[in-house]
N, C-alpha and C. Protein backbone atom coordinates (compact mmCIF):
# COMPACT_ATOMS: atom_id res chain seq x y z
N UNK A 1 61.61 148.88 90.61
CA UNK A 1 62.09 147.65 89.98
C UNK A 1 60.89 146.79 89.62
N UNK A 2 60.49 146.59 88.48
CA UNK A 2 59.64 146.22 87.78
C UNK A 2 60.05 144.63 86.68
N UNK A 3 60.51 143.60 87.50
CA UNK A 3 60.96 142.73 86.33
C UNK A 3 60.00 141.36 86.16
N UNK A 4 59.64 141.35 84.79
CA UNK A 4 58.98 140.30 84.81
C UNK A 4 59.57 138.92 85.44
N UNK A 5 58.47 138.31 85.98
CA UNK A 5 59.18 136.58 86.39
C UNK A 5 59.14 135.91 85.46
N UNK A 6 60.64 135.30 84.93
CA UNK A 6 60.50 133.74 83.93
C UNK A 6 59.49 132.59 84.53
N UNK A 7 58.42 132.30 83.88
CA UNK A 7 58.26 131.23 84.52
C UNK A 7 58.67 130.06 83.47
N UNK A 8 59.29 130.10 82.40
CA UNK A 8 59.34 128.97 81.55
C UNK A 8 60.13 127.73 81.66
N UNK A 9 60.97 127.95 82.92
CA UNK A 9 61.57 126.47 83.66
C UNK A 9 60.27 125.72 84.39
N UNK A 10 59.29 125.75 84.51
CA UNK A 10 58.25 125.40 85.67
C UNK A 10 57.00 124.56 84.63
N UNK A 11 57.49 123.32 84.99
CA UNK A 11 56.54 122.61 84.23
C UNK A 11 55.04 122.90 84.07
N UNK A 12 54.38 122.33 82.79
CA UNK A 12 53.00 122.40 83.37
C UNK A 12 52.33 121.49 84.29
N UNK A 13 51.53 121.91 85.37
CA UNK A 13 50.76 120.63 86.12
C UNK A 13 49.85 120.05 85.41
N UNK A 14 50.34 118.70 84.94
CA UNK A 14 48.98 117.62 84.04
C UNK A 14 48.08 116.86 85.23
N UNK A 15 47.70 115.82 84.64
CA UNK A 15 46.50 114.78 85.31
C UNK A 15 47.80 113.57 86.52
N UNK A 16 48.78 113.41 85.40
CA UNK A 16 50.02 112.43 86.59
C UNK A 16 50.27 113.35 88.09
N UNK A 17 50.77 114.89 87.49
CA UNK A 17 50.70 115.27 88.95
C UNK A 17 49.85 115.73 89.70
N UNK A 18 48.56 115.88 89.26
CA UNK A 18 47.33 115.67 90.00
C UNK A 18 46.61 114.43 90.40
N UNK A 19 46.77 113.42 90.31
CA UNK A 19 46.40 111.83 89.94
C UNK A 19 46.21 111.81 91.69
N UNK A 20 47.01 112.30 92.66
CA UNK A 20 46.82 111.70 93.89
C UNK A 20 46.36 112.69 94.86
N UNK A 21 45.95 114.20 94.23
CA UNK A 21 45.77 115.24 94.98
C UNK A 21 44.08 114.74 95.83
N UNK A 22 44.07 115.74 96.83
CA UNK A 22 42.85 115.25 97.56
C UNK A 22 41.74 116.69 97.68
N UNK A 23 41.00 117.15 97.56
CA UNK A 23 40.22 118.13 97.70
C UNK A 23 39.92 117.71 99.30
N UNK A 24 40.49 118.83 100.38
CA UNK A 24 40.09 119.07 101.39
C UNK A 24 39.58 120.30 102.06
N UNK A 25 38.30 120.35 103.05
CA UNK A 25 37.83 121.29 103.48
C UNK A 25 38.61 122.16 104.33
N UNK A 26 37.74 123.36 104.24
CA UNK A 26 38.60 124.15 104.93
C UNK A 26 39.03 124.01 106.32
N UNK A 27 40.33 124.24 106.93
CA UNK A 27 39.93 124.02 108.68
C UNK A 27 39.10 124.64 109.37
N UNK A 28 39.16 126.10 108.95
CA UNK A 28 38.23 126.88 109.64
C UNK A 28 37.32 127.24 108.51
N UNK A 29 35.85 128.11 109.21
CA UNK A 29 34.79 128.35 108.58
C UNK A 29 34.20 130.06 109.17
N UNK A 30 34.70 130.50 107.99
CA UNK A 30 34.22 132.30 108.72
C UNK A 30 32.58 132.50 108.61
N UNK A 31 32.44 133.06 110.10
CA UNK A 31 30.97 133.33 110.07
C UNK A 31 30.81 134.06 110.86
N UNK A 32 29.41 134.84 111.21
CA UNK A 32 29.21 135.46 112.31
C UNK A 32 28.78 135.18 113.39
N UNK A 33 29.01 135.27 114.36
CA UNK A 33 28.67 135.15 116.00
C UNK A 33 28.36 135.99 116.60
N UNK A 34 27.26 135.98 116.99
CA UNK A 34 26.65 137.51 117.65
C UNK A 34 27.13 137.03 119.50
N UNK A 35 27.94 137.58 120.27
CA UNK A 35 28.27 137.68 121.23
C UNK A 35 27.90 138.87 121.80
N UNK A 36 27.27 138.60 123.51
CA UNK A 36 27.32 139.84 124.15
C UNK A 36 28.78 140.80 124.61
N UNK A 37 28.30 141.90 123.99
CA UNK A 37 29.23 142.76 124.70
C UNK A 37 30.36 142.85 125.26
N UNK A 38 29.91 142.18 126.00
CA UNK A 38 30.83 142.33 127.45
C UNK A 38 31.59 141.04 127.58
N UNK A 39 31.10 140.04 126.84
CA UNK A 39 32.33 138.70 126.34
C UNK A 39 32.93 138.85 125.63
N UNK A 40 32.76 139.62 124.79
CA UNK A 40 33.15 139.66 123.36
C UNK A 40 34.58 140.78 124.02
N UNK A 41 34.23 141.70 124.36
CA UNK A 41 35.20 142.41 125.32
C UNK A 41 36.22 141.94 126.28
N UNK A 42 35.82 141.08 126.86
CA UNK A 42 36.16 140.29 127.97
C UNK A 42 37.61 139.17 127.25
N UNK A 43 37.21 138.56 126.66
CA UNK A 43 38.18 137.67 125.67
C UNK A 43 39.09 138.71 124.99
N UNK A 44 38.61 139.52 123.90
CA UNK A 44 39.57 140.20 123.46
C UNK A 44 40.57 141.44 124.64
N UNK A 45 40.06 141.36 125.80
CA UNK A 45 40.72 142.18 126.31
C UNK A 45 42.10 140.85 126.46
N UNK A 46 42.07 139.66 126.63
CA UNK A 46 42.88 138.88 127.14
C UNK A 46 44.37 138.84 126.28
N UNK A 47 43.94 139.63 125.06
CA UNK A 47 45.55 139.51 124.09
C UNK A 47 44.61 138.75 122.69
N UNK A 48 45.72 139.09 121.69
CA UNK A 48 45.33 139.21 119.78
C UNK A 48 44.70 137.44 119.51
N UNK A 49 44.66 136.63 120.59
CA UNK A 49 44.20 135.48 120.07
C UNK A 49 43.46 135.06 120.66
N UNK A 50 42.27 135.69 121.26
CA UNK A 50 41.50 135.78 121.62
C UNK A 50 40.14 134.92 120.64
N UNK A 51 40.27 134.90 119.67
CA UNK A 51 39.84 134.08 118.63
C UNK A 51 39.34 132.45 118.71
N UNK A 52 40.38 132.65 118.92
CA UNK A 52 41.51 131.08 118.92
C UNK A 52 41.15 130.15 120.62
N UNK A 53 40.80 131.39 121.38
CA UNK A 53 40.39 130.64 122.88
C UNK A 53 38.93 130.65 122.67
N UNK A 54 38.13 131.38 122.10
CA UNK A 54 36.65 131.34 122.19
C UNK A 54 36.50 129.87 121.21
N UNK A 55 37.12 129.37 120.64
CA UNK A 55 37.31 128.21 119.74
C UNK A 55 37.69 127.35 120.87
N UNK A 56 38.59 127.24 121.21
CA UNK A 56 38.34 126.71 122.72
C UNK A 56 38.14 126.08 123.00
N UNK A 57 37.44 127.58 123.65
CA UNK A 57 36.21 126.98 125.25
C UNK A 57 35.50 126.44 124.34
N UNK A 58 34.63 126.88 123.16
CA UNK A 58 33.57 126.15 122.48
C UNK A 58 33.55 124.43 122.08
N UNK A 59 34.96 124.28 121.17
CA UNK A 59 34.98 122.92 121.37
C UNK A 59 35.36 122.26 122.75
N UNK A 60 35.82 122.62 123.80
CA UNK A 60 35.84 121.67 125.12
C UNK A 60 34.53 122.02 125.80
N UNK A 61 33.29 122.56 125.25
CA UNK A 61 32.25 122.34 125.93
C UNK A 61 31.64 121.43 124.64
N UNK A 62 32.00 121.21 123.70
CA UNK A 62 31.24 120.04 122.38
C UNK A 62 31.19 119.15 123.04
N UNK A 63 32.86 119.03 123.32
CA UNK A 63 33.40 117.60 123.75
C UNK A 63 32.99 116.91 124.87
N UNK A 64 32.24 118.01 125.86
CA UNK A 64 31.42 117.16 126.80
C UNK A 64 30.27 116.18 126.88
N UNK A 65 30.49 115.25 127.60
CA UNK A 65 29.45 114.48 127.33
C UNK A 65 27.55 115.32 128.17
């Protein structure tokens, strides 16, 4: 099933409905992190968001004074 989409109900976006838009950064920022081994292991052994906790710990050690 191959059907084209109408889009000709769908206005065009001009300058009025852009007039209040905001250019914001990204939340996150992909990069590399060279981690040892055995942390890098260690976290991901903990379950798929493992990510998300090394983010973390990292910002609640920023946040220290």
């Amino acid at each position: 099933m191959n059907e084209a989409i109408d889009f000709s109900d769908i206005p065009e976006l001009d300058d009025e409905f852009c007039k209040d838009a905001k250019m914001r950064p990204p939340l996150t920022q992909k990069d590399t992190v060279l981690l040892d081994h055995d942390i890098y292991e260690w976290f991901k052994s903990k379950g798929p968001d493992y990510q998300q906790r090394i983010n973390l710990l990292l910002r609640s050690h920023m946040h220290k004074p």
